[in-house]
C-alpha atoms as a PDB file:
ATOM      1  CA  UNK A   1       0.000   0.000   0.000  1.00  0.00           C
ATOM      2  CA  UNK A   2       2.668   2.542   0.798  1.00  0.00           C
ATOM      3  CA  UNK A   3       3.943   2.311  -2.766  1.00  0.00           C
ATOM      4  CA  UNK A   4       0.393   2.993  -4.058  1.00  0.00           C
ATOM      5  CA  UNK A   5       0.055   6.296  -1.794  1.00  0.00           C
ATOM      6  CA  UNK A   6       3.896   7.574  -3.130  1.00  0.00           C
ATOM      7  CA  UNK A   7       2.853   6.490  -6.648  1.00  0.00           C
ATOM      8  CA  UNK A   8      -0.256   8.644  -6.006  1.00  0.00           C
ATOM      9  CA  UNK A   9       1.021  11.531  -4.523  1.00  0.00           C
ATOM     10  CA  UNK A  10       3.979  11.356  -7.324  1.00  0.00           C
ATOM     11  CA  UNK A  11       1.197  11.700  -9.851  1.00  0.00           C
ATOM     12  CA  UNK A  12      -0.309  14.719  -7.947  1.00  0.00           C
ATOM     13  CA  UNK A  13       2.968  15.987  -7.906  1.00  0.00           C
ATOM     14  CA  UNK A  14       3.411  15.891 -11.468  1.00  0.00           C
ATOM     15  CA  UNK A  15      -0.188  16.920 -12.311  1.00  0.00           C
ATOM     16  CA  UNK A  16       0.423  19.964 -10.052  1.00  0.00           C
ATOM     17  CA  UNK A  17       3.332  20.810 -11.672  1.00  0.00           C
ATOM     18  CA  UNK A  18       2.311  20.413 -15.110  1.00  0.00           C
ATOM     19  CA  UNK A  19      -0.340  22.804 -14.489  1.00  0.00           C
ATOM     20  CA  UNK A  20       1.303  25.549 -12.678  1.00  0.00           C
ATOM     21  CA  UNK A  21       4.144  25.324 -15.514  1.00  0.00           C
ATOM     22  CA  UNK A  22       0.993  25.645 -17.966  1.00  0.00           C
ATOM     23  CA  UNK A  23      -0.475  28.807 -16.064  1.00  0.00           C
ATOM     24  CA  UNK A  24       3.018  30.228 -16.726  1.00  0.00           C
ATOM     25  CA  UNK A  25       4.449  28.802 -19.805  1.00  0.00           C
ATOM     26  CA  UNK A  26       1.007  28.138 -21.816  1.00  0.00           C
ATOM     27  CA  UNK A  27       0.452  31.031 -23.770  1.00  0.00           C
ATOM     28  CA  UNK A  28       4.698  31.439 -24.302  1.00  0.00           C
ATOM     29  CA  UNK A  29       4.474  27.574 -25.798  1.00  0.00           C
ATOM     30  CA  UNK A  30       1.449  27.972 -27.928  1.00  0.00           C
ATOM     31  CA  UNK A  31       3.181  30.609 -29.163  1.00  0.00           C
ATOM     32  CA  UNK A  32       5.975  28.685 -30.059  1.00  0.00           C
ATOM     33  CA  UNK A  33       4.326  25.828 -31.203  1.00  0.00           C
ATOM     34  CA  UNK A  34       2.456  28.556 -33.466  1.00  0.00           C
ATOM     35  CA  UNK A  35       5.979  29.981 -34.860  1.00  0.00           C
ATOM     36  CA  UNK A  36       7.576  26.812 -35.452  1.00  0.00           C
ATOM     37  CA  UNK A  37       4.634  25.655 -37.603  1.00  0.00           C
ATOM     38  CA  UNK A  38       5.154  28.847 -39.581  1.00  0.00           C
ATOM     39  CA  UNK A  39       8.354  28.340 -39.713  1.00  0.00           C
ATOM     40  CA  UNK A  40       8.379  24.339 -40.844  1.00  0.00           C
ATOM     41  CA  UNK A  41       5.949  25.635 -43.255  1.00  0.00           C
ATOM     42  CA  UNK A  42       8.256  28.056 -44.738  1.00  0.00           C
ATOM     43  CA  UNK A  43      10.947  25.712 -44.633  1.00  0.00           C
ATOM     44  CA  UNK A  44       9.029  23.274 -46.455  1.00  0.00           C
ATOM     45  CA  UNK A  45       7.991  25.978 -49.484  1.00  0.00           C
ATOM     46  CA  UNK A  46      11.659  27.031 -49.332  1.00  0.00           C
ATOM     47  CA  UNK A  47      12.874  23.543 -50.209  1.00  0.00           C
ATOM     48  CA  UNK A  48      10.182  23.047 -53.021  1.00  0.00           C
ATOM     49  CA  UNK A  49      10.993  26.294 -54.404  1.00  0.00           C
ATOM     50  CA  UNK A  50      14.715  25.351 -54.417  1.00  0.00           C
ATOM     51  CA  UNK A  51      13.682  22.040 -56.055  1.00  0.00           C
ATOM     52  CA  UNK A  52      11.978  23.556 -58.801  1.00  0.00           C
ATOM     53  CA  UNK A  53      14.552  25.917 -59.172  1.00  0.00           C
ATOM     54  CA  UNK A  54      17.029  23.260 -59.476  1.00  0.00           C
ATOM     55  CA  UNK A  55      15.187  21.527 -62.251  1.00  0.00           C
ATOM     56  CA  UNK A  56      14.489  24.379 -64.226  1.00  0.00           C
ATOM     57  CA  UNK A  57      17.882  24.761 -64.056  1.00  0.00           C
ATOM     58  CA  UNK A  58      19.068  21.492 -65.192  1.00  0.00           C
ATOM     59  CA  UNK A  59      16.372  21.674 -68.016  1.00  0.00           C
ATOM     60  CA  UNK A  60      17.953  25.158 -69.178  1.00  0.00           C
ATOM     61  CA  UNK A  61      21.552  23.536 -69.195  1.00  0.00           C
ATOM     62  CA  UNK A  62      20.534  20.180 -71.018  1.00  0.00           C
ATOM     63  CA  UNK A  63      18.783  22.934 -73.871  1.00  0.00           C
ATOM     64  CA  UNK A  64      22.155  25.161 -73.664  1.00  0.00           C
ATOM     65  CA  UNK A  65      24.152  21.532 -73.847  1.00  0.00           C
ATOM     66  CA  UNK A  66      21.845  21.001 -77.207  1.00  0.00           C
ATOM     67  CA  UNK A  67      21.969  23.974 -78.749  1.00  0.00           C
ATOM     68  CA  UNK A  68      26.073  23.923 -78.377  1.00  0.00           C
ATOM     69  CA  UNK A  69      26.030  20.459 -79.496  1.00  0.00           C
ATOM     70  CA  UNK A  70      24.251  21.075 -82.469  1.00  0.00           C
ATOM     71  CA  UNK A  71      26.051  24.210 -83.274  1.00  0.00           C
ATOM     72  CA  UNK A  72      29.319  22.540 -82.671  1.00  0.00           C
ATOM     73  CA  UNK A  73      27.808  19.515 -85.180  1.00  0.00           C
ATOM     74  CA  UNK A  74      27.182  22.679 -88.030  1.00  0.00           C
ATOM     75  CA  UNK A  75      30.773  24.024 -87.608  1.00  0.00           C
ATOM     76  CA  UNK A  76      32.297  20.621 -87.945  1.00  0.00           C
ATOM     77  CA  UNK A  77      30.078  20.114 -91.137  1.00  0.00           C
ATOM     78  CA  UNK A  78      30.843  23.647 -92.516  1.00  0.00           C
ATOM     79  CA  UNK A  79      34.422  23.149 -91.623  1.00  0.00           C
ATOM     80  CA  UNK A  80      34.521  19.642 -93.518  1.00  0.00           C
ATOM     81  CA  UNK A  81      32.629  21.123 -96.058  1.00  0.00           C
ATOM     82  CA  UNK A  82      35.410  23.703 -96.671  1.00  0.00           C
ATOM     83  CA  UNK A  83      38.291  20.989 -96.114  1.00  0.00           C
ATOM     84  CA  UNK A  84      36.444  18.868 -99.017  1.00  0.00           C
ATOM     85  CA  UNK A  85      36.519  21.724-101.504  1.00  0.00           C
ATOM     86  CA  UNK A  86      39.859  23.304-100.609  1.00  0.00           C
ATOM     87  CA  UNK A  87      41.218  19.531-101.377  1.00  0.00           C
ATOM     88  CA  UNK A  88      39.104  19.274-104.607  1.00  0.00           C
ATOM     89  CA  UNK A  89      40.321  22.541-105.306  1.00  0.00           C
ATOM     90  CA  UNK A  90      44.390  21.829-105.173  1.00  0.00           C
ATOM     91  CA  UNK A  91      43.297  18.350-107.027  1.00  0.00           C
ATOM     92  CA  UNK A  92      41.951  21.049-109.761  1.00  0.00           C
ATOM     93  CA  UNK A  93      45.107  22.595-109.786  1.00  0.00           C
ATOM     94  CA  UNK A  94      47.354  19.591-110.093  1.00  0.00           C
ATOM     95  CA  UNK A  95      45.015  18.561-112.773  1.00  0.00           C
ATOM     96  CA  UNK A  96      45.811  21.800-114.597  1.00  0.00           C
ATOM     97  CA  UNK A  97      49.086  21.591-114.207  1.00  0.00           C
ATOM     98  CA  UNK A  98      49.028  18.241-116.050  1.00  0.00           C
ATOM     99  CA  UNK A  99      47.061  19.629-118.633  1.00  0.00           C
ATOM    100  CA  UNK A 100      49.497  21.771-118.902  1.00  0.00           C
ATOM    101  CA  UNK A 101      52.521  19.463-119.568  1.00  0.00           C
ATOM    102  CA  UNK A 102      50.237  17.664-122.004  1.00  0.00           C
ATOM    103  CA  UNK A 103      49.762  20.947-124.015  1.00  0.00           C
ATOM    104  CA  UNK A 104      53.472  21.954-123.570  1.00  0.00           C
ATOM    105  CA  UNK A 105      54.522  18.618-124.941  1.00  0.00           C
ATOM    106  CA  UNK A 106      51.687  18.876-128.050  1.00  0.00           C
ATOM    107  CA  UNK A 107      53.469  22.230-128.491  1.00  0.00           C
ATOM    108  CA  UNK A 108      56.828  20.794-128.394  1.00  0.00           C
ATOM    109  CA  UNK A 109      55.782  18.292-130.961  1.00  0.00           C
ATOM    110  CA  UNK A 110      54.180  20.482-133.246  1.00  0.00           C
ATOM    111  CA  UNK A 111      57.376  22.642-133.013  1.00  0.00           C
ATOM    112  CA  UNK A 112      59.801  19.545-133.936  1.00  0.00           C
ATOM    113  CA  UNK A 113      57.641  18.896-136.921  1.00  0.00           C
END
């Protein structure tokens, strides 16, 4: 029996306490609980925002990353492009310059004659 009564007067200990620190600390803790909803909320719409944010961001790069991609693929076209005709251009000109001893040597011929 004796541990019922000091398990019961425990428990109106506590229950006395918990009430006075409620008279004095209620309205300071609902107040807190208030601004720490406020600011979990906050936090929350922070991170969200900072997710979208994120992805918008990775979605601009990947376009940027295409766009550079492709325009790099142009260049290297245009470039071979140029390479091509430069090359068919000197095989023009060694072409010619065959012609060229051909015609000399008709000459040459024609001269011996």
């Amino acid at each position: 029996m004796a541990k019922k009564s000091e398990e019961s007067n425990s428990n109106q200990v506590d229950s006395r306490i918990a009430a006075v620190r409620d008279l004095i600390f209620g309205e300071n803790i609902q107040q807190y609980n208030t601004e720490f909803s406020d600011l979990y909320k906050k936090i929350e719409n922070l991170q969200e925002e900072t997710r979208k944010s994120l992805s918008d961001s990775v979605i601009n790069l990947e376009n940027k990353l295409a766009d550079l991609e492709s325009l790099m693929e142009h260049k290297i076209q245009d470039l071979t492009e140029d390479l091509d005709k430069k090359i068919a251009d000197l095989d023009d000109e060694k072409t010619d310059r065959r012609k060229l001893g051909k015609a000399l040597e008709k000459i040459a011929l024609m001269l011996q004659e």
